[in-house]
PDB file of N, CA and C in Angstrom:
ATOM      1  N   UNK A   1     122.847 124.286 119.170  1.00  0.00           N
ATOM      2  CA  UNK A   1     124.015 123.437 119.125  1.00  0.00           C
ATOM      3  C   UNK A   1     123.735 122.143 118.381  1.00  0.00           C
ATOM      4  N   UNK A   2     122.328 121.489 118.803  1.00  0.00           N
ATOM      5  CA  UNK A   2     122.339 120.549 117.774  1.00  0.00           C
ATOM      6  C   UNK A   2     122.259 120.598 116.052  1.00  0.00           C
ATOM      7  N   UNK A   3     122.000 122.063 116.001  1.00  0.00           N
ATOM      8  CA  UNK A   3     122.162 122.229 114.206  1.00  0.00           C
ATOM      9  C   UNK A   3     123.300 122.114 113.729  1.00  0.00           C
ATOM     10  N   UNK A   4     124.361 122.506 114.192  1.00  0.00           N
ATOM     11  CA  UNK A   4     126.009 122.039 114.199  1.00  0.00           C
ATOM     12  C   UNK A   4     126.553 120.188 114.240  1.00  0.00           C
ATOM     13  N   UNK A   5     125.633 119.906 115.359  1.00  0.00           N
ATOM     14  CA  UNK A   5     126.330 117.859 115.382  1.00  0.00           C
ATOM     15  C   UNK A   5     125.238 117.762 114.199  1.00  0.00           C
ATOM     16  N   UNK A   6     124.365 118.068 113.835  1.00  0.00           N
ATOM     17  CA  UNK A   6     123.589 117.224 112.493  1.00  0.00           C
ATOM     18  C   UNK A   6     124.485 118.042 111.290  1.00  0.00           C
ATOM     19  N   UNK A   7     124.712 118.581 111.128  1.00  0.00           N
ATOM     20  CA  UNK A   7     125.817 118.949 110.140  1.00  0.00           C
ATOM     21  C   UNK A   7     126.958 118.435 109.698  1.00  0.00           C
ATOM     22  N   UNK A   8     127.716 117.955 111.526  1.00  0.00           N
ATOM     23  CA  UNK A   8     128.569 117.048 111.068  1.00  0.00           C
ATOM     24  C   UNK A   8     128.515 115.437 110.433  1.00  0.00           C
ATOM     25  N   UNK A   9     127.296 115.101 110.780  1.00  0.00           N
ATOM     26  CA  UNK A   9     127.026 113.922 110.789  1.00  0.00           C
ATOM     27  C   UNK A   9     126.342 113.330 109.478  1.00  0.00           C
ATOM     28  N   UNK A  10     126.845 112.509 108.459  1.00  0.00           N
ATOM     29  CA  UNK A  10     125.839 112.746 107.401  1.00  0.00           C
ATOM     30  C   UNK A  10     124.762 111.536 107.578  1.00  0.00           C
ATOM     31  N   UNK A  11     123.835 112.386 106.769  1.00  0.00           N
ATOM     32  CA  UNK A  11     122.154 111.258 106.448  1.00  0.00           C
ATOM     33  C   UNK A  11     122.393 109.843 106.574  1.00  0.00           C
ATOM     34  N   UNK A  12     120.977 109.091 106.419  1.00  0.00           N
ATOM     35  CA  UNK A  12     121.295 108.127 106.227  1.00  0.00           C
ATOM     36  C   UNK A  12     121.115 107.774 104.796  1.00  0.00           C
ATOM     37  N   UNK A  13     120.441 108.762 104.099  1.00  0.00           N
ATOM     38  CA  UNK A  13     120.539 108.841 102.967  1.00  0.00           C
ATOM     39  C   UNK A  13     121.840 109.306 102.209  1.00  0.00           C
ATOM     40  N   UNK A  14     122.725 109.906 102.795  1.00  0.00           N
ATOM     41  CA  UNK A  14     124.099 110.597 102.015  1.00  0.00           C
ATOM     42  C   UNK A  14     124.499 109.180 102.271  1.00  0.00           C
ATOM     43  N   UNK A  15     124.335 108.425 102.932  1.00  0.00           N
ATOM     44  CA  UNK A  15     125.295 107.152 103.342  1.00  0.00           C
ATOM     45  C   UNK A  15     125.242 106.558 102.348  1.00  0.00           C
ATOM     46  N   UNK A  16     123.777 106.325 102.453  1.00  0.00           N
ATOM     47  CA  UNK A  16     123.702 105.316 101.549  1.00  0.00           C
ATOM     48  C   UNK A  16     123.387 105.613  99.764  1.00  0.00           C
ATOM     49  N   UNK A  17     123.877 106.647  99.777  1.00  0.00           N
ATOM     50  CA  UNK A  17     124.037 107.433  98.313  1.00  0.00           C
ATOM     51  C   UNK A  17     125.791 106.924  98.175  1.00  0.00           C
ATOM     52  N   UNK A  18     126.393 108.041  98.811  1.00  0.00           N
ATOM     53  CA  UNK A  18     127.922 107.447  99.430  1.00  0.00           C
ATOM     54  C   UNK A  18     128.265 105.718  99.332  1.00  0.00           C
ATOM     55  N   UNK A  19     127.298 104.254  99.435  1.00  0.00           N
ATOM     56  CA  UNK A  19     127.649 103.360  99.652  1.00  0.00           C
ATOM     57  C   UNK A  19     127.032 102.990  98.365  1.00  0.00           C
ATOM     58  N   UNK A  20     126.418 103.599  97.270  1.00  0.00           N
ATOM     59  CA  UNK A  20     126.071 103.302  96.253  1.00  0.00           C
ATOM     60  C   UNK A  20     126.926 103.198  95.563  1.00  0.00           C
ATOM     61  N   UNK A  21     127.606 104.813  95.488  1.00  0.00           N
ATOM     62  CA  UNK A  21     128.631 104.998  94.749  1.00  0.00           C
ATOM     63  C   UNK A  21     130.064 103.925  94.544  1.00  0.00           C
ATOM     64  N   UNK A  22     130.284 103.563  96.015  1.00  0.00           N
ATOM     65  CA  UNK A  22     131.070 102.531  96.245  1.00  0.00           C
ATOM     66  C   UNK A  22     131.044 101.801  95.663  1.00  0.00           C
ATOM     67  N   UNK A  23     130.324 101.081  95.471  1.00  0.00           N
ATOM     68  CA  UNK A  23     129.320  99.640  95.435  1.00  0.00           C
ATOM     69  C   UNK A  23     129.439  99.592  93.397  1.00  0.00           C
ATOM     70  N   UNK A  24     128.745 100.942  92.994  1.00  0.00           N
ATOM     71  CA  UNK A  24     129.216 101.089  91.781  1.00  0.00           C
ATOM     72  C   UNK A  24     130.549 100.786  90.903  1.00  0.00           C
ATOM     73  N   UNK A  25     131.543 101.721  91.630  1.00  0.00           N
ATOM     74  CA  UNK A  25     133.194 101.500  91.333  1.00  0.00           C
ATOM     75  C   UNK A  25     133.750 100.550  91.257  1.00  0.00           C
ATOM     76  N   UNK A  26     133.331  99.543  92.849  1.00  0.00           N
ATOM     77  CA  UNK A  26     133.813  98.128  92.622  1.00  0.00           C
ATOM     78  C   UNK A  26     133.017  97.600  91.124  1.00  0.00           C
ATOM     79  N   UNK A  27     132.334  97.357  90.866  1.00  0.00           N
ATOM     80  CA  UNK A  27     131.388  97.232  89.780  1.00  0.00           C
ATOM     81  C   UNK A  27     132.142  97.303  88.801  1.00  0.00           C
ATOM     82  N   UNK A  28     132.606  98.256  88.479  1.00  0.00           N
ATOM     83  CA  UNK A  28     133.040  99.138  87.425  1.00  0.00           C
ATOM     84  C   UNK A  28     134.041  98.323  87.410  1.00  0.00           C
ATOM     85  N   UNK A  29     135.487  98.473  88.577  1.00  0.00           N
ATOM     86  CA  UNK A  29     136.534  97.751  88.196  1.00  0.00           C
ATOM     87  C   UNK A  29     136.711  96.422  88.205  1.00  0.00           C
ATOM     88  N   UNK A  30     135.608  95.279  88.553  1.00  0.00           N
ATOM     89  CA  UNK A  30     135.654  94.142  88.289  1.00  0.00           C
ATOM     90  C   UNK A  30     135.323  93.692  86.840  1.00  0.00           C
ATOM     91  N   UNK A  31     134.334  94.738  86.319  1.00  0.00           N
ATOM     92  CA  UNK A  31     134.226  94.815  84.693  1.00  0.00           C
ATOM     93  C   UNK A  31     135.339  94.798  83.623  1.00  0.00           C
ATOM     94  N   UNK A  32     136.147  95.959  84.392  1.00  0.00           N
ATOM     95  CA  UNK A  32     137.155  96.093  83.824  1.00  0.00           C
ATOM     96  C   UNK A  32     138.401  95.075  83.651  1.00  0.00           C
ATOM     97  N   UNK A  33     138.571  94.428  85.231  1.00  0.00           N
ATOM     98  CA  UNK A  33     139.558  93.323  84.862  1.00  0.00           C
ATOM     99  C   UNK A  33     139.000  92.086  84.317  1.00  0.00           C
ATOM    100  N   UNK A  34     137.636  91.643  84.274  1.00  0.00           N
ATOM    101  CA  UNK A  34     137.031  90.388  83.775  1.00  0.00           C
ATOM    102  C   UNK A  34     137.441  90.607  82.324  1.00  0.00           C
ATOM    103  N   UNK A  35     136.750  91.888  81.564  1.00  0.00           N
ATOM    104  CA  UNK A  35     137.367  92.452  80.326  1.00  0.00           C
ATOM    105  C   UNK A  35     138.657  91.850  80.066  1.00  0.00           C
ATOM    106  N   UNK A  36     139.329  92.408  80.737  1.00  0.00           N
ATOM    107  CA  UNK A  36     140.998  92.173  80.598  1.00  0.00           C
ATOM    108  C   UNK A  36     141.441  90.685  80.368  1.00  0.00           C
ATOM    109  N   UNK A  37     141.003  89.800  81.500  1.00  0.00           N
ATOM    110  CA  UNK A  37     141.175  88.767  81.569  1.00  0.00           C
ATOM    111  C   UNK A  37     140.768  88.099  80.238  1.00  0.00           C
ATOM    112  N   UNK A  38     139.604  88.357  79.647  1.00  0.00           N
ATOM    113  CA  UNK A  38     138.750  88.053  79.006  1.00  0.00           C
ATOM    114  C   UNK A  38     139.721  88.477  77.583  1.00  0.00           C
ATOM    115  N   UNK A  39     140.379  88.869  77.347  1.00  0.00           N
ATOM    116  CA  UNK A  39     141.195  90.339  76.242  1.00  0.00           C
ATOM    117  C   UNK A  39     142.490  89.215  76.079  1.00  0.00           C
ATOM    118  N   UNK A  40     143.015  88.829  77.284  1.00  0.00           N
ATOM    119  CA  UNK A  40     144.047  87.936  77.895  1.00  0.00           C
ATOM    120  C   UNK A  40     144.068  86.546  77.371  1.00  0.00           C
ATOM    121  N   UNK A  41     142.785  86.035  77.547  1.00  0.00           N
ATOM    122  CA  UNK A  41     142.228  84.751  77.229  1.00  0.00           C
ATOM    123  C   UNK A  41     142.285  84.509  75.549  1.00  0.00           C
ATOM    124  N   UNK A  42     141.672  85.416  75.337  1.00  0.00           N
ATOM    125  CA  UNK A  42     141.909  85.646  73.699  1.00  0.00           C
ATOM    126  C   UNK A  42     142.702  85.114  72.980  1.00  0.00           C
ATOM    127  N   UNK A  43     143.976  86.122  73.589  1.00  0.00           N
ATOM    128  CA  UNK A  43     144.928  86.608  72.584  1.00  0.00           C
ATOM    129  C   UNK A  43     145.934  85.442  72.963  1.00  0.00           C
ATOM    130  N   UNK A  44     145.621  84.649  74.128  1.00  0.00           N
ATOM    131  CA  UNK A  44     146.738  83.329  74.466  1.00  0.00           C
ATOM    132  C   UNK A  44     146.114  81.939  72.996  1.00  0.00           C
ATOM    133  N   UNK A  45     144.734  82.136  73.008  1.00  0.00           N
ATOM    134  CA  UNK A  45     144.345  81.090  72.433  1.00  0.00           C
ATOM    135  C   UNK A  45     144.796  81.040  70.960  1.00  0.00           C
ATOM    136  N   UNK A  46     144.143  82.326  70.624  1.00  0.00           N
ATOM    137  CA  UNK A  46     144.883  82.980  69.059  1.00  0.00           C
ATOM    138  C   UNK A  46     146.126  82.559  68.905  1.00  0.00           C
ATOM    139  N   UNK A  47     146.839  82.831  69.726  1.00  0.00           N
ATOM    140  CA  UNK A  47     148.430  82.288  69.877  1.00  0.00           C
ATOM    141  C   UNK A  47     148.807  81.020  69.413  1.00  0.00           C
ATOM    142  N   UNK A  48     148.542  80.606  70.465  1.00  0.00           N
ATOM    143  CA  UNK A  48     148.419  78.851  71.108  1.00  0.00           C
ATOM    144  C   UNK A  48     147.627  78.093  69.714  1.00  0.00           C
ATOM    145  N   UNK A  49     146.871  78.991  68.859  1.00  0.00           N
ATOM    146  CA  UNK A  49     146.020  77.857  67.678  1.00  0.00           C
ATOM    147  C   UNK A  49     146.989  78.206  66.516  1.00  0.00           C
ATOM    148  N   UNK A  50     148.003  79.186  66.477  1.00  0.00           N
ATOM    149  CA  UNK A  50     148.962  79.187  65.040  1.00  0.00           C
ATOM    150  C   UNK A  50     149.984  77.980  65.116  1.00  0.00           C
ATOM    151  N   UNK A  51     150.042  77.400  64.049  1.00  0.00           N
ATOM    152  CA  UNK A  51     151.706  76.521  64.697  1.00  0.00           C
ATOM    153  C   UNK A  51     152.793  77.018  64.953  1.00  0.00           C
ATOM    154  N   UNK A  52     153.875  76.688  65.618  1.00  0.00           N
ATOM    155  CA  UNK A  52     154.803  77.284  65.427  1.00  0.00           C
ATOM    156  C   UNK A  52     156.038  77.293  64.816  1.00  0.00           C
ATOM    157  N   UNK A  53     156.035  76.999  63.565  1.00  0.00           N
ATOM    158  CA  UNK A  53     156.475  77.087  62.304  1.00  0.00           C
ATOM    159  C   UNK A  53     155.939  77.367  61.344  1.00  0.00           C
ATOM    160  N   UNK A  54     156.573  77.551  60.521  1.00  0.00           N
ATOM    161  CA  UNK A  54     155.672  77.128  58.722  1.00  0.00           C
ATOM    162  C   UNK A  54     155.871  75.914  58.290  1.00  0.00           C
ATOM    163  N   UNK A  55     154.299  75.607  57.966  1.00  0.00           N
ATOM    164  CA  UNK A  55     154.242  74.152  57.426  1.00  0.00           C
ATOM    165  C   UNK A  55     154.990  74.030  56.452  1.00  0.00           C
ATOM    166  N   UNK A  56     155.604  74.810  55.073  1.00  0.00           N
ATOM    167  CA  UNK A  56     156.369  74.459  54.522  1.00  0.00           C
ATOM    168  C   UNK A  56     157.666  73.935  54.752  1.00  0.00           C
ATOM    169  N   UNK A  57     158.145  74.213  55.554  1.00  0.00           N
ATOM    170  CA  UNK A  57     159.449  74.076  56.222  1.00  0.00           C
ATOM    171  C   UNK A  57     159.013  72.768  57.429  1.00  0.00           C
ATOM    172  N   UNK A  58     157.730  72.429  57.339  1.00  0.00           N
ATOM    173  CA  UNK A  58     157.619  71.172  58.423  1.00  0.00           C
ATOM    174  C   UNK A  58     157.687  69.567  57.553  1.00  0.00           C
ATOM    175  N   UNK A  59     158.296  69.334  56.570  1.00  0.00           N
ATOM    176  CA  UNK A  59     158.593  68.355  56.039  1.00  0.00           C
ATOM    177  C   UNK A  59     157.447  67.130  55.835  1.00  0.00           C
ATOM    178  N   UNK A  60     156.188  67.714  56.318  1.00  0.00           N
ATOM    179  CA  UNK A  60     155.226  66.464  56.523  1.00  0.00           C
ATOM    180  C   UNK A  60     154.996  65.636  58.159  1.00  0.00           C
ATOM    181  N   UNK A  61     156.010  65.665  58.141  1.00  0.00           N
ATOM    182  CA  UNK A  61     156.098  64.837  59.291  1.00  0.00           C
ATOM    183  C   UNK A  61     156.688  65.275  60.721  1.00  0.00           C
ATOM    184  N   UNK A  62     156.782  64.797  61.880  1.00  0.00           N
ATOM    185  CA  UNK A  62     157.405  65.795  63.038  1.00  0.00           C
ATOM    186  C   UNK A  62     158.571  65.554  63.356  1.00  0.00           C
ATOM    187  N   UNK A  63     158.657  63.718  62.930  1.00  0.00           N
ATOM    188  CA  UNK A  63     160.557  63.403  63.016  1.00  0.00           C
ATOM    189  C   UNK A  63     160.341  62.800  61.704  1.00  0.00           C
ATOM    190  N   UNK A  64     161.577  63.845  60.885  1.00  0.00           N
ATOM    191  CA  UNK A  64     161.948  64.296  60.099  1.00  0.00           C
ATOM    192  C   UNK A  64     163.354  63.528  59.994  1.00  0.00           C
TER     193      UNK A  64
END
């Protein structure tokens, strides 16, 4: 009978194989949104550094 409850029960090694894996994923998807953020950050600055007009059409000056 006890070959049956150790069957159900896993290692402490499956555990902690099992809590690796975990441990990995989070990993993985904090990579992924730092990335993002990081992708995010970018593409605001890129933005944010064009003017927003054309200098030709900006007369020189800002009051015009």
């Amino acid at each position: 009978m006890s070959g049956k409850i150790d069957d159900l029960i896993p290692s402490a090694k499956e555990l902690r194989k099992q809590a690796s894996i975990k441990e990995a994923e989070k990993a993985e998807e904090h990579l992924r949104w730092a990335a993002a953020a990081d992708a995010e950050k970018r593409a605001l600055i890129e933005k944010l550094s064009k003017p927003s007009f054309p200098q030709s059409r900006a007369g020189g000056t800002a009051c015009s």
